[in-house]
N, C-alpha and C. Protein backbone atom coordinates (compact mmCIF):
# COMPACT_ATOMS: atom_id res chain seq x y z
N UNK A 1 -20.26 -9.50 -35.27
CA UNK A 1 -18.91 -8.96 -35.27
C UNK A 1 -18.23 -9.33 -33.96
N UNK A 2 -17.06 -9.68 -33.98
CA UNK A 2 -16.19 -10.31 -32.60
C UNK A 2 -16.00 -9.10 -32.38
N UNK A 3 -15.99 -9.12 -31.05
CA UNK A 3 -15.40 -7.90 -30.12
C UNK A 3 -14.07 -8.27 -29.57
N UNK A 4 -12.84 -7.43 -30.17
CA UNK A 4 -11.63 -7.42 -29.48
C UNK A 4 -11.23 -6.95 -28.25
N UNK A 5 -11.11 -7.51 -26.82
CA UNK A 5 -10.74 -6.89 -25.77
C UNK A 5 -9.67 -6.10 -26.02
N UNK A 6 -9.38 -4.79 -25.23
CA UNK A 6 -7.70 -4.19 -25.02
C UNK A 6 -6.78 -5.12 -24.70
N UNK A 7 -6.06 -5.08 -24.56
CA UNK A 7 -5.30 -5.75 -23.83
C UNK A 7 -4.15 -4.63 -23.41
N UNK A 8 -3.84 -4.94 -21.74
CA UNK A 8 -2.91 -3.87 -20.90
C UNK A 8 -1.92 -4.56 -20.04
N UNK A 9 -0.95 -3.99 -19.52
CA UNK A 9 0.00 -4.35 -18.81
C UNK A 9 -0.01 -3.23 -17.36
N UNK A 10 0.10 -3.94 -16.41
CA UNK A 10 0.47 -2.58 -15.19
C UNK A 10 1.56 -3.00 -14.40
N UNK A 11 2.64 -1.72 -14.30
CA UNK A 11 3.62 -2.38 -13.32
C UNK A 11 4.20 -1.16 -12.47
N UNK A 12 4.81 -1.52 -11.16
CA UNK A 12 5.10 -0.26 -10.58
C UNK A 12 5.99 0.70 -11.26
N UNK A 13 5.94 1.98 -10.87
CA UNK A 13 6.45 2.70 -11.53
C UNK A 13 8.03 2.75 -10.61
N UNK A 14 9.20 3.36 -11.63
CA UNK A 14 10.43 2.81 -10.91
C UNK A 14 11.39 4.19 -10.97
N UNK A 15 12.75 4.65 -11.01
CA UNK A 15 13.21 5.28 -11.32
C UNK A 15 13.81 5.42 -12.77
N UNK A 16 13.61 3.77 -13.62
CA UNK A 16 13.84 3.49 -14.84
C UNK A 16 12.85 4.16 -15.85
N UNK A 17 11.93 5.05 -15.07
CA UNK A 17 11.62 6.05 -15.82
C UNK A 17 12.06 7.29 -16.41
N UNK A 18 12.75 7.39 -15.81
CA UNK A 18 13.53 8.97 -15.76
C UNK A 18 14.28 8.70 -17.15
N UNK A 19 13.73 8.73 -18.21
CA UNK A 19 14.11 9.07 -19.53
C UNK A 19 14.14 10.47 -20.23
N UNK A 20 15.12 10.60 -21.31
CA UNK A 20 15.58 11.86 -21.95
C UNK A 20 14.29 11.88 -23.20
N UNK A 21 14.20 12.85 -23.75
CA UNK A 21 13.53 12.61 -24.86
C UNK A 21 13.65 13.91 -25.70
N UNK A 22 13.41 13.65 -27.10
CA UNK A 22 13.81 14.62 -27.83
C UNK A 22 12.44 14.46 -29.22
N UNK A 23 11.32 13.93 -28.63
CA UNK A 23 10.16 13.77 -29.44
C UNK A 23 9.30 14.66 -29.59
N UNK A 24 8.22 14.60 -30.81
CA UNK A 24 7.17 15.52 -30.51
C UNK A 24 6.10 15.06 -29.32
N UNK A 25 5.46 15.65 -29.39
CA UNK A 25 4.49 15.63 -27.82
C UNK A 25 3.74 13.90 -28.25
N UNK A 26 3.72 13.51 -27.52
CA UNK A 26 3.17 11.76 -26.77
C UNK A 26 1.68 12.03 -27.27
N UNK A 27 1.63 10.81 -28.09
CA UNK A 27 -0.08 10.99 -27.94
C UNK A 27 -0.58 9.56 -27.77
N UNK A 28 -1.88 9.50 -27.16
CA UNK A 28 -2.37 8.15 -27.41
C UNK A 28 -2.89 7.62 -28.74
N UNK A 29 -2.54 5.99 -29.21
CA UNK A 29 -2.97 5.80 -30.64
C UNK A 29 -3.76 4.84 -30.66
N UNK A 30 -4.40 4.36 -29.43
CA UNK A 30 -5.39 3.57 -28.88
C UNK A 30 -7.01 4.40 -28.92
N UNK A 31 -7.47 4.41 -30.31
CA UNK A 31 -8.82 4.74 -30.60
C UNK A 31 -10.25 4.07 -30.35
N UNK A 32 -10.37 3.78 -28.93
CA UNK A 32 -11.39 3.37 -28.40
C UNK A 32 -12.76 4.42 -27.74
N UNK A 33 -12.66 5.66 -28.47
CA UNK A 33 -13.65 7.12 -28.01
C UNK A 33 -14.89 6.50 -26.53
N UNK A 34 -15.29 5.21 -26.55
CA UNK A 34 -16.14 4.97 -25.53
C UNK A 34 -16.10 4.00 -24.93
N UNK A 35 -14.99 3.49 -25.02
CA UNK A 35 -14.63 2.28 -24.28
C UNK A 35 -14.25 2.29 -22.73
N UNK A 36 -14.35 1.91 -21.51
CA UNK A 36 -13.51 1.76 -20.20
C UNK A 36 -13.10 0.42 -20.45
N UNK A 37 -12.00 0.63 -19.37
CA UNK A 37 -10.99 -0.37 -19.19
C UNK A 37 -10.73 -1.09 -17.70
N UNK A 38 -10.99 -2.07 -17.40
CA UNK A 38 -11.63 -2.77 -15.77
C UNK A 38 -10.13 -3.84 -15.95
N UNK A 39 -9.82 -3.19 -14.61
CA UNK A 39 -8.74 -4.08 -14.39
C UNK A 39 -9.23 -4.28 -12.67
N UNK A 40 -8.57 -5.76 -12.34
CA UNK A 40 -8.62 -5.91 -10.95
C UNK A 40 -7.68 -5.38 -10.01
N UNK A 41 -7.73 -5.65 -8.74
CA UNK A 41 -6.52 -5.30 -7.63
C UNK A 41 -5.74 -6.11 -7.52
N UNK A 42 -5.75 -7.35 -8.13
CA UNK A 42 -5.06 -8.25 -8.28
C UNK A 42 -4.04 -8.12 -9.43
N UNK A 43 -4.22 -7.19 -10.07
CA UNK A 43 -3.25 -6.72 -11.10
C UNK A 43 -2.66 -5.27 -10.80
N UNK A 44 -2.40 -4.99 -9.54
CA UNK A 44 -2.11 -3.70 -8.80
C UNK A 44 -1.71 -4.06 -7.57
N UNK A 45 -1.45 -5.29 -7.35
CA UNK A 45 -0.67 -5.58 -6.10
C UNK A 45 -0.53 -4.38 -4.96
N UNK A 46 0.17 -3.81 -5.21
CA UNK A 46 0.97 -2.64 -4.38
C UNK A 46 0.26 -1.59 -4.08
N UNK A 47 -1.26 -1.48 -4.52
CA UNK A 47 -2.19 -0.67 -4.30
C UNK A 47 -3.27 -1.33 -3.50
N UNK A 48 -3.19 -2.65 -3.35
CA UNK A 48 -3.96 -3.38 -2.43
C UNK A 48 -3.62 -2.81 -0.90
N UNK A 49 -4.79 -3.13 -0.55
CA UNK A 49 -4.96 -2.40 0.92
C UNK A 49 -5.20 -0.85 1.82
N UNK A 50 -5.32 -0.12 0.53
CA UNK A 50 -5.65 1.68 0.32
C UNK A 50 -6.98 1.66 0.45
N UNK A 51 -7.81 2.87 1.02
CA UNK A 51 -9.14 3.09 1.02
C UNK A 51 -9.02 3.06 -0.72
N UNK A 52 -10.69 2.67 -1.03
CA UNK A 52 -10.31 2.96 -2.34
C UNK A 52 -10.88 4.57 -2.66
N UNK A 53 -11.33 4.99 -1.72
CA UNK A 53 -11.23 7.02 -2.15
C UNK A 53 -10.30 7.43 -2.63
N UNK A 54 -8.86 6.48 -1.89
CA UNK A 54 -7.77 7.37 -2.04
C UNK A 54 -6.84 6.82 -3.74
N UNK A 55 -7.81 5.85 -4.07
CA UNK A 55 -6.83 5.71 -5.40
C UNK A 55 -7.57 6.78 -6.64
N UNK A 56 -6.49 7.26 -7.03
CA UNK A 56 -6.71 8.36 -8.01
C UNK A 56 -5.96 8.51 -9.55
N UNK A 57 -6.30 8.49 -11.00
CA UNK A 57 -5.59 8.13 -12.00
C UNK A 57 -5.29 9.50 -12.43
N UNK A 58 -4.02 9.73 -13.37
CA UNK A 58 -3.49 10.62 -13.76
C UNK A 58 -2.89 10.16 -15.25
N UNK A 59 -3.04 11.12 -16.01
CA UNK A 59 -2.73 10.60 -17.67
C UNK A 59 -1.51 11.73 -17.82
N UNK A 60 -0.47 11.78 -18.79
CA UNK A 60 0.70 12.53 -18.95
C UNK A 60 0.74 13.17 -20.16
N UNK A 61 0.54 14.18 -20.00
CA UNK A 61 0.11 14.92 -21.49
C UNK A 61 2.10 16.12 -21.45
N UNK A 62 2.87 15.40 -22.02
CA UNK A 62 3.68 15.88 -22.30
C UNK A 62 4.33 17.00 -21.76
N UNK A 63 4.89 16.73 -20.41
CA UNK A 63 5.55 17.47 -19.45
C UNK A 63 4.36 17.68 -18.39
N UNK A 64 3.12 17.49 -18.36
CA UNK A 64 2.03 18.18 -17.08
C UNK A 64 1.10 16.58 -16.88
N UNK A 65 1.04 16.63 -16.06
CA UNK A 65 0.39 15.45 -15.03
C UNK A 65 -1.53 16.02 -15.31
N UNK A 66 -2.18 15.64 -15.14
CA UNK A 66 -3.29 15.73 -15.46
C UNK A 66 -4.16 14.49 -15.15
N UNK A 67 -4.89 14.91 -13.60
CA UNK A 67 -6.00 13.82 -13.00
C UNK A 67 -7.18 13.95 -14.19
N UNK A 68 -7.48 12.14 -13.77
CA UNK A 68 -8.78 12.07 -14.64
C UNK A 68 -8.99 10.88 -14.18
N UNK A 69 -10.82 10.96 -14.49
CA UNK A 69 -11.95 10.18 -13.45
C UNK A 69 -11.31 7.99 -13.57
N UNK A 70 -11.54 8.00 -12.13
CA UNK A 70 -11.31 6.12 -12.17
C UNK A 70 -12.22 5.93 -10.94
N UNK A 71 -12.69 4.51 -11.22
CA UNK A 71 -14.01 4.35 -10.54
C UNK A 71 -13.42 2.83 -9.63
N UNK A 72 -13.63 2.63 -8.65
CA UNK A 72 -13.70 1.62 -7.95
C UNK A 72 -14.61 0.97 -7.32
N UNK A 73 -14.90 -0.30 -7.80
CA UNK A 73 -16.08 -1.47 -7.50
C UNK A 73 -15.62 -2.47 -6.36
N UNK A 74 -16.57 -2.66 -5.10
CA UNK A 74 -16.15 -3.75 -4.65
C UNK A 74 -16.72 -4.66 -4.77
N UNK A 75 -15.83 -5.71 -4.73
CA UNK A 75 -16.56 -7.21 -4.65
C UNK A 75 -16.08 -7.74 -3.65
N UNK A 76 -16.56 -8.92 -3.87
CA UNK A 76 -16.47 -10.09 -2.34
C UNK A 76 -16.68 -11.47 -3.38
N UNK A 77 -15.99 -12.75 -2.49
CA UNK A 77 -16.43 -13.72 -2.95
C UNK A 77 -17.28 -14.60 -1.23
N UNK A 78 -18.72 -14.68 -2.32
CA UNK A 78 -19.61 -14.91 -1.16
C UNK A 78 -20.84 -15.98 -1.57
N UNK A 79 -21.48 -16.71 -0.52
CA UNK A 79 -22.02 -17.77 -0.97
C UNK A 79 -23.17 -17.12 -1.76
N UNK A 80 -23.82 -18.79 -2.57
CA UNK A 80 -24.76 -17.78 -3.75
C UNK A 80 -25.97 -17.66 -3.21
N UNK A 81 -26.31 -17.92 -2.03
CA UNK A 81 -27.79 -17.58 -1.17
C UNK A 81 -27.79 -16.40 -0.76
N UNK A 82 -26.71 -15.89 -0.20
CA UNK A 82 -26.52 -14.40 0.29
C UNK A 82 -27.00 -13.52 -0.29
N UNK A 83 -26.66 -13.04 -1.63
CA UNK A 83 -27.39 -12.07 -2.38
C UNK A 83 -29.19 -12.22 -2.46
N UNK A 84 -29.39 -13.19 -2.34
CA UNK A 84 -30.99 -13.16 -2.14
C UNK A 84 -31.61 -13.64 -1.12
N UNK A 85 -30.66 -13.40 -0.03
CA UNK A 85 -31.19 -13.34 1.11
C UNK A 85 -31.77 -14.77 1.42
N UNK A 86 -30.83 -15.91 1.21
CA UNK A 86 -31.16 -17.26 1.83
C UNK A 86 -30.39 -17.69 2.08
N UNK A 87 -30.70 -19.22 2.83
CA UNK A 87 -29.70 -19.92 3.30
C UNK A 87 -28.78 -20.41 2.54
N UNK A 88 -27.63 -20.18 3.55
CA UNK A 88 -26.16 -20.71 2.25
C UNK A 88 -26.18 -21.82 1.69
N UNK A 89 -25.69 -22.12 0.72
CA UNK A 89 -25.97 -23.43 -0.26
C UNK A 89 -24.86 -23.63 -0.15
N UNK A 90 -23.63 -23.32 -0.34
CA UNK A 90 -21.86 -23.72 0.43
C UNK A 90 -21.14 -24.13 -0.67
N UNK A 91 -21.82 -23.39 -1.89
CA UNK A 91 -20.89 -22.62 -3.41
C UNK A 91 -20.85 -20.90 -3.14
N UNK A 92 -20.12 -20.67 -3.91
CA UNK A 92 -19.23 -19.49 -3.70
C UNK A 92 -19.19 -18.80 -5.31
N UNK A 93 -19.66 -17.50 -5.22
CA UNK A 93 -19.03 -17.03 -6.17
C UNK A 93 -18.82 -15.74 -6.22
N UNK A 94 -18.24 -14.57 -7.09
CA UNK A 94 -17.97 -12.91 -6.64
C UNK A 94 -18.90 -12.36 -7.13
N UNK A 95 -19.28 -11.48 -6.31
CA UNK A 95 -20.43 -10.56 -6.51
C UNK A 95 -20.16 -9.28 -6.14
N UNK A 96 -20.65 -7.79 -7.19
CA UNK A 96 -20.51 -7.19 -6.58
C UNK A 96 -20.97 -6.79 -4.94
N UNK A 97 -20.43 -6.10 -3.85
CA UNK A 97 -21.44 -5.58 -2.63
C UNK A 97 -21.82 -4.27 -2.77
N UNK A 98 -22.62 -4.11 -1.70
CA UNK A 98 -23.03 -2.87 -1.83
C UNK A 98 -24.09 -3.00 -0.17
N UNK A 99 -23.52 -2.20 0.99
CA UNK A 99 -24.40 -1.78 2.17
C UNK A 99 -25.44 -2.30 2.00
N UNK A 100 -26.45 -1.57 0.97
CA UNK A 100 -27.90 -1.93 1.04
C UNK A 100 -28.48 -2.78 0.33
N UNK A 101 -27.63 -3.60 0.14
CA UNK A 101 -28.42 -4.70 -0.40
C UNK A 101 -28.67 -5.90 0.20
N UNK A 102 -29.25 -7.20 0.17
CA UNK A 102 -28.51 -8.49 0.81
C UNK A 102 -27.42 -8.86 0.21
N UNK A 103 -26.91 -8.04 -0.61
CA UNK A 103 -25.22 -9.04 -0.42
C UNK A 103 -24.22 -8.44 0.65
N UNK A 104 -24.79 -7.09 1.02
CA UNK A 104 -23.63 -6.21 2.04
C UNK A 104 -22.51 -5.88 1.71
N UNK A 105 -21.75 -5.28 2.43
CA UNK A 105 -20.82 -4.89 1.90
C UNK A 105 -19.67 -5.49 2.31
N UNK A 106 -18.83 -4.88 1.37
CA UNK A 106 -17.66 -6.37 0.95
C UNK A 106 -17.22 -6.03 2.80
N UNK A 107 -16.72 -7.35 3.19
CA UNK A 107 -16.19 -7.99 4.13
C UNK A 107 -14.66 -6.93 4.07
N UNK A 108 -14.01 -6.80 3.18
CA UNK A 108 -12.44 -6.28 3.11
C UNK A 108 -12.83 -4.82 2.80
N UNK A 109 -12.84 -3.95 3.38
CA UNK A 109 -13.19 -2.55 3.13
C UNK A 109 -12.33 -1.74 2.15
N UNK A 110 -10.89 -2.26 2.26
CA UNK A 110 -9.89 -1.32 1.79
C UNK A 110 -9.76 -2.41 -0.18
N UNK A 111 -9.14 -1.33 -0.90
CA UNK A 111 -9.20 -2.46 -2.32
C UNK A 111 -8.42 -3.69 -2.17
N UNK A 112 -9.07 -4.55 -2.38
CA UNK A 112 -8.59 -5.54 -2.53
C UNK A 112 -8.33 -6.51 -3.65
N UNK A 113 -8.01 -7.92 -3.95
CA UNK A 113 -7.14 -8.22 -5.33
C UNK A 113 -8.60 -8.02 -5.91
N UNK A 114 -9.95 -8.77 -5.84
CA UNK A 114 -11.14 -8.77 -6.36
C UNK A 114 -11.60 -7.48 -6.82
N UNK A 115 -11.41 -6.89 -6.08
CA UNK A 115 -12.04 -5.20 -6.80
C UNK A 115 -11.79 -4.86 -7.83
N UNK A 116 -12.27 -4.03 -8.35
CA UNK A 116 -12.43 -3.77 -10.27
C UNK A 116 -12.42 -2.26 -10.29
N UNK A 117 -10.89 -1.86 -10.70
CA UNK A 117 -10.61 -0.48 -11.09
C UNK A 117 -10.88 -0.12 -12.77
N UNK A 118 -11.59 0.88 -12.92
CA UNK A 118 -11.65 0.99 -14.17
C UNK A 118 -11.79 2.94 -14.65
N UNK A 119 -11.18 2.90 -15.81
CA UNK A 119 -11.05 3.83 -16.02
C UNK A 119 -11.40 3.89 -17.88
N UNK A 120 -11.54 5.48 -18.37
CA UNK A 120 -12.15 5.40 -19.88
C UNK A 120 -10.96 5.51 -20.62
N UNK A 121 -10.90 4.74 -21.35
CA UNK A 121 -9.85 4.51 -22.31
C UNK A 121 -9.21 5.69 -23.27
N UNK A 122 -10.32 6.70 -23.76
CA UNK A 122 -9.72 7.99 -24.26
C UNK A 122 -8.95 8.48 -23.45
N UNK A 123 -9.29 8.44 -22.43
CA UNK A 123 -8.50 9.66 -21.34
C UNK A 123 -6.74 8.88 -20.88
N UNK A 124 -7.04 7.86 -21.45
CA UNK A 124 -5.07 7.64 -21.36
C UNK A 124 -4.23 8.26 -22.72
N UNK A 125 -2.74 8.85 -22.35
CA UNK A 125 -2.51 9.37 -23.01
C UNK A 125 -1.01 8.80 -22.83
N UNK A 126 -0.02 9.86 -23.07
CA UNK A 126 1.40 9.38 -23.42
C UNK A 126 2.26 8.87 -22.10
N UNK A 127 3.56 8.55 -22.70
CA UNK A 127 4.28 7.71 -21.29
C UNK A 127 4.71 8.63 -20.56
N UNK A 128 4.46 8.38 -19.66
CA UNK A 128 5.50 9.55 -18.36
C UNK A 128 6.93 9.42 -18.70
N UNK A 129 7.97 10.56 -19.40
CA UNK A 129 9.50 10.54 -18.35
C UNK A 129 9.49 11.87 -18.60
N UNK A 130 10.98 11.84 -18.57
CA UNK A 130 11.60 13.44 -18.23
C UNK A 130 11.79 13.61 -20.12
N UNK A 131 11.72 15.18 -20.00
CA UNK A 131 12.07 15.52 -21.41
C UNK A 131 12.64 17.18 -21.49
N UNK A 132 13.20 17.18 -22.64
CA UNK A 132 14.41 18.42 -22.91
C UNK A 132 14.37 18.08 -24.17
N UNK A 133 13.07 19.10 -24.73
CA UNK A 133 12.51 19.65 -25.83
C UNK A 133 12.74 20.79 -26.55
N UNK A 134 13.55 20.72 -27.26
CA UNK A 134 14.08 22.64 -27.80
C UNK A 134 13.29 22.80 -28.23
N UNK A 135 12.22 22.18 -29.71
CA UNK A 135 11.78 21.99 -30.35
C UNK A 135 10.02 22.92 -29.65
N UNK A 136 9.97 22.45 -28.62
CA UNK A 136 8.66 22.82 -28.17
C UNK A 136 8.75 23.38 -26.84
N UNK A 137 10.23 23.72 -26.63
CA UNK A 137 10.30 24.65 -25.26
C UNK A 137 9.84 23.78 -24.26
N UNK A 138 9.76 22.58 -23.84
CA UNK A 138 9.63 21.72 -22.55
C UNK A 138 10.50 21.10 -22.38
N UNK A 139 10.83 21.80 -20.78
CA UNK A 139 12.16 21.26 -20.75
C UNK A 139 11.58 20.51 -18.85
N UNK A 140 11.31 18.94 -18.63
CA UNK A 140 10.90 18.45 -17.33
C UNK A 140 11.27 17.13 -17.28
N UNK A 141 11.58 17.18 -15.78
CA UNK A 141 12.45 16.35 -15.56
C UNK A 141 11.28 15.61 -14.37
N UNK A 142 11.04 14.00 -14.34
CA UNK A 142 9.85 13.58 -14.43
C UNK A 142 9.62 13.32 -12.99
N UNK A 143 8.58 13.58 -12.47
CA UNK A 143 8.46 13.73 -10.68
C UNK A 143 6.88 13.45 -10.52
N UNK A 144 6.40 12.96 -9.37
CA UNK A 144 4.90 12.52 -9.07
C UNK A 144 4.13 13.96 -9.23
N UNK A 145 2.41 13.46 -9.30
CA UNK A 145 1.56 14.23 -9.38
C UNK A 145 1.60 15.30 -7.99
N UNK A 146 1.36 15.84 -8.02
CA UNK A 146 0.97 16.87 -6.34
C UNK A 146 -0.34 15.82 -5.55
N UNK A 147 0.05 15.81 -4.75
CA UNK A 147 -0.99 15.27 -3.51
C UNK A 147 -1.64 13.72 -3.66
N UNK A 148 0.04 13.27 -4.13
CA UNK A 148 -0.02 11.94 -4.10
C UNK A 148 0.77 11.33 -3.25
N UNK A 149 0.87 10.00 -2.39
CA UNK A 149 1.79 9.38 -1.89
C UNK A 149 3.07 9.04 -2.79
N UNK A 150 3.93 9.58 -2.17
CA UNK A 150 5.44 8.95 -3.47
C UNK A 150 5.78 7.28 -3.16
N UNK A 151 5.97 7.08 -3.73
CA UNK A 151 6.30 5.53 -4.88
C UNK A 151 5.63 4.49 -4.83
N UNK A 152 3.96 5.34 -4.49
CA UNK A 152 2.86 4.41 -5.05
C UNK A 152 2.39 4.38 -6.23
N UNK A 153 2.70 5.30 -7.37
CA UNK A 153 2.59 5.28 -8.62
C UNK A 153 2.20 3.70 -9.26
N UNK A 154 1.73 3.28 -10.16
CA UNK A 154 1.48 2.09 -10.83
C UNK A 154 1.33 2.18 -12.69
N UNK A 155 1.75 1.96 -13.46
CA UNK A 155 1.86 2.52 -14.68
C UNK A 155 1.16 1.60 -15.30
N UNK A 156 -0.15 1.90 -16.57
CA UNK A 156 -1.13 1.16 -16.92
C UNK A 156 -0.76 1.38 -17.99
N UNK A 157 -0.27 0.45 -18.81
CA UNK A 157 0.03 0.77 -20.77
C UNK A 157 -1.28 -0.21 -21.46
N UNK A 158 -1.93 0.29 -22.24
CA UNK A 158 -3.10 0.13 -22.74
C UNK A 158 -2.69 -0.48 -24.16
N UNK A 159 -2.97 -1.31 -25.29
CA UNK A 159 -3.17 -1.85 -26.28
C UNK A 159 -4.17 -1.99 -27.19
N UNK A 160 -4.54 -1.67 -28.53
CA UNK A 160 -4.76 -2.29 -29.10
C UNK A 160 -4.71 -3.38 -29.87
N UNK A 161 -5.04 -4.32 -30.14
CA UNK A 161 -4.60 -5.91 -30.54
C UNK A 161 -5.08 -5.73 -31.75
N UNK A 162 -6.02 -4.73 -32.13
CA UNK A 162 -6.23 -4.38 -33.64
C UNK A 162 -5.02 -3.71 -34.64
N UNK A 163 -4.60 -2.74 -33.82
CA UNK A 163 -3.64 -1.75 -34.49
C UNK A 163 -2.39 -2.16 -33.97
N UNK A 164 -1.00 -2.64 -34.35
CA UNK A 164 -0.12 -2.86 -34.59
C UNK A 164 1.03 -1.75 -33.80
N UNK A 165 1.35 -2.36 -32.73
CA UNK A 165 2.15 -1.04 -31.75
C UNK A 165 1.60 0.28 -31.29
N UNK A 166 -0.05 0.16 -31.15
CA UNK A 166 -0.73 0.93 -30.38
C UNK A 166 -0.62 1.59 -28.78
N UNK A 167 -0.31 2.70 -28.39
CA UNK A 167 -0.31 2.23 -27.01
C UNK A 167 -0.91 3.56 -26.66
N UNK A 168 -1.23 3.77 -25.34
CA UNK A 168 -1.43 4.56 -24.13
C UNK A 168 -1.32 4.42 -22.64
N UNK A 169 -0.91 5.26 -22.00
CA UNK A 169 -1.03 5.07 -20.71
C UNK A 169 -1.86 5.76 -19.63
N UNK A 170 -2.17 5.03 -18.57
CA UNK A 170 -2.69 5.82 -17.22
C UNK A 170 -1.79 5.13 -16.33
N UNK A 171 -1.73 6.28 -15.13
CA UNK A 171 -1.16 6.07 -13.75
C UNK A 171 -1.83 6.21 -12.63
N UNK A 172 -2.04 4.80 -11.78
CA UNK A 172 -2.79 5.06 -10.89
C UNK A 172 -1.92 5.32 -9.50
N UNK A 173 -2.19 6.63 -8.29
CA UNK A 173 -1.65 6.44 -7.67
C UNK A 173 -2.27 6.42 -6.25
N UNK A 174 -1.58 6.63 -5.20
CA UNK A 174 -2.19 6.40 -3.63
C UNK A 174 -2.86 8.37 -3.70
N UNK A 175 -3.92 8.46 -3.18
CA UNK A 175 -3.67 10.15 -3.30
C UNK A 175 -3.30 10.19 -1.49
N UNK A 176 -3.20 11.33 -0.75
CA UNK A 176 -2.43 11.81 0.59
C UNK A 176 -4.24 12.19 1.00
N UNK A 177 -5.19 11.79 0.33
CA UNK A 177 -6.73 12.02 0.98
C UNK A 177 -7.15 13.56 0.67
N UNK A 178 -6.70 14.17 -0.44
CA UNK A 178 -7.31 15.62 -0.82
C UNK A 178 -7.87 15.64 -2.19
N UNK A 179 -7.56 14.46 -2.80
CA UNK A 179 -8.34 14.34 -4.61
C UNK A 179 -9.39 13.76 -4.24
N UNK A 180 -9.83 14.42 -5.35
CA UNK A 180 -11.08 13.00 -5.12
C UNK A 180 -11.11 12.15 -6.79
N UNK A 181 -11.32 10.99 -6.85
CA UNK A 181 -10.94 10.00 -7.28
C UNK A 181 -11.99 10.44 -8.77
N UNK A 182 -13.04 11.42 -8.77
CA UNK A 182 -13.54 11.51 -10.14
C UNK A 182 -13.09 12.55 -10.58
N UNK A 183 -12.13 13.28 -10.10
CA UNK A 183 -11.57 14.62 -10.77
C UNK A 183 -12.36 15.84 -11.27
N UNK A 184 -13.52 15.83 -10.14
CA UNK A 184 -14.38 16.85 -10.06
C UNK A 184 -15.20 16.53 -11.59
N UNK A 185 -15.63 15.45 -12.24
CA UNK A 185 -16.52 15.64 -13.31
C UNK A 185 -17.22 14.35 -12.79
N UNK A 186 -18.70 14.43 -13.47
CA UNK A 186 -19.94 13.89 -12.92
C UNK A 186 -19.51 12.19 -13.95
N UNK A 187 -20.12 11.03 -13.39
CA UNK A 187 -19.73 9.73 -13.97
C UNK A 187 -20.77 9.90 -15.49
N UNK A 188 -20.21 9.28 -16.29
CA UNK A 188 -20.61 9.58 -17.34
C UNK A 188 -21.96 8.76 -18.13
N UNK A 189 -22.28 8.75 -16.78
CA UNK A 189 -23.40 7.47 -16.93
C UNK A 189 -23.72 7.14 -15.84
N UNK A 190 -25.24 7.24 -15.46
CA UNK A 190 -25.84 6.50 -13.80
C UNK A 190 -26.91 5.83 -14.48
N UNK A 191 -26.42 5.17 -13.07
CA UNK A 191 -27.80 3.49 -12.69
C UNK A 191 -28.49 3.90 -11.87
N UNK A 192 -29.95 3.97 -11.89
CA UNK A 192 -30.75 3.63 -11.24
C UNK A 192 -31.43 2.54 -10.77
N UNK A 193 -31.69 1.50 -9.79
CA UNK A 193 -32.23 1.10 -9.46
C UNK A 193 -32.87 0.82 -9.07
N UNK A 194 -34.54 -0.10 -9.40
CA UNK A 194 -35.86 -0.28 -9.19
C UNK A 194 -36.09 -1.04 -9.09
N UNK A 195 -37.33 -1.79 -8.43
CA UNK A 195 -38.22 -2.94 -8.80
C UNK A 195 -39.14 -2.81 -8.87
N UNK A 196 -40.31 -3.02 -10.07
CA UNK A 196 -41.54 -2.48 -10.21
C UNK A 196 -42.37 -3.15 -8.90
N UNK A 197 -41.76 -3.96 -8.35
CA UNK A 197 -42.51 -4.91 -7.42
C UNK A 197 -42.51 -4.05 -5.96
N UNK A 198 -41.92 -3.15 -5.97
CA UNK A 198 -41.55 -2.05 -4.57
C UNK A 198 -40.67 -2.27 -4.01
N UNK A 199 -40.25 -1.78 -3.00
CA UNK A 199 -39.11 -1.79 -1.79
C UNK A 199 -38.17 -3.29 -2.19
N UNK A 200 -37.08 -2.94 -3.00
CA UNK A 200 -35.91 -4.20 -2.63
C UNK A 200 -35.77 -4.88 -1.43
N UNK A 201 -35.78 -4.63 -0.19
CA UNK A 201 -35.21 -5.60 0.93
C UNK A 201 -36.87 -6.29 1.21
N UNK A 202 -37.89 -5.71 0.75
CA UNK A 202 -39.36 -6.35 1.09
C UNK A 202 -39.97 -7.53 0.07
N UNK A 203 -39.80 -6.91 -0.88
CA UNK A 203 -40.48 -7.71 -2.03
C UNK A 203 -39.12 -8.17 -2.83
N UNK A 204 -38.32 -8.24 -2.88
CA UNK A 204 -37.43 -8.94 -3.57
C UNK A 204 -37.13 -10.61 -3.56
């Protein structure tokens, strides 16, 4: 069976948001229940150069802002001896880093275009604007999350290429250094790492 990628768009968020609306509540119609979604920093321009602690995603559930978990990977582009701890061969390619390993850690500390933001695809939901709802008593007029930097916002519209005018969104923004970037829930999935052979930096 072919596997269809999402396909997404991200662009800063503007004041051309500030839309009226007179709909029922926004939902996402992008049915991917276990899918994440890995976008680079290179497709976030304007978020390049932030610790990446401080980038934090927020989904819009129809008038209320609502953080939810996004994970940030660094990479580096680095020769291909490095990771196993030999002499450079003087090809190049990206790898994740990581402190303790021999590849180290990425050279650019803060996110950069290479880094890989990703977030779970259920948890995007409807478009951010303003709305004046008789219908359902919400009446908001559309303004950043709390304890975010203002007009670092970045707006992530999500696709299905299966379903025919599918969409959802997430917003990633700068946080002011008081969120924390998993929204207080545990990753939904850990790696452990081993080598039956013992100690990585010895026997590897």
């Amino acid at each position: 069976m072919r596997h269809h990628k999402l396909a997404f768009a991200a662009i800063a968020m503007a004041p051309l948001l500030l839309l009226m609306g007179c709909d029922p509540p926004d939902q996402s119609t992008v049915s991917r229940p276990a899918e994440a979604l890995t976008l680079t920093g290179s497709q976030v321009p304007t978020l390049n150069g932030i610790a990446p602690n401080r980038l934090v995603a927020f989904r819009f559930v129809y008038g209320t802002w609502q953080q939810e978990p996004v994970q940030v990977d660094e990479r580096a582009v680095l020769d291909l001896g490095k990771p196993r701890n030999m002499a450079a061969t003087g090809k190049t390619a990206t790898f994740y880093t990581d402190a303790n390993t021999w590849t180290g850690a990425d050279p650019d500390p803060t996110l950069d275009s290479n880094d890989e933001i990703s977030f779970m695809v259920p948890n995007a939901f409807g478009e951010a604007r303003s709305i004046d709802d008789t219908q359902y008593n919400i009446h908001y007029t559309l303004g950043e999350p709390a304890h975010v930097v203002h007009g670092s916002g970045v707006k992530v519209k999500v696709a299905d290429p299966l379903v025919a005018g599918s969409a959802a969104w997430m917003y990633l923004f700068q946080s002011d250094g008081t969120l924390d970037p998993a929204a207080g829930q545990a990753p939904p999935a850990n790696y452990v790492f081993s080598l039956t052979s013992g100690d990585y930096k010895t026997t590897y």
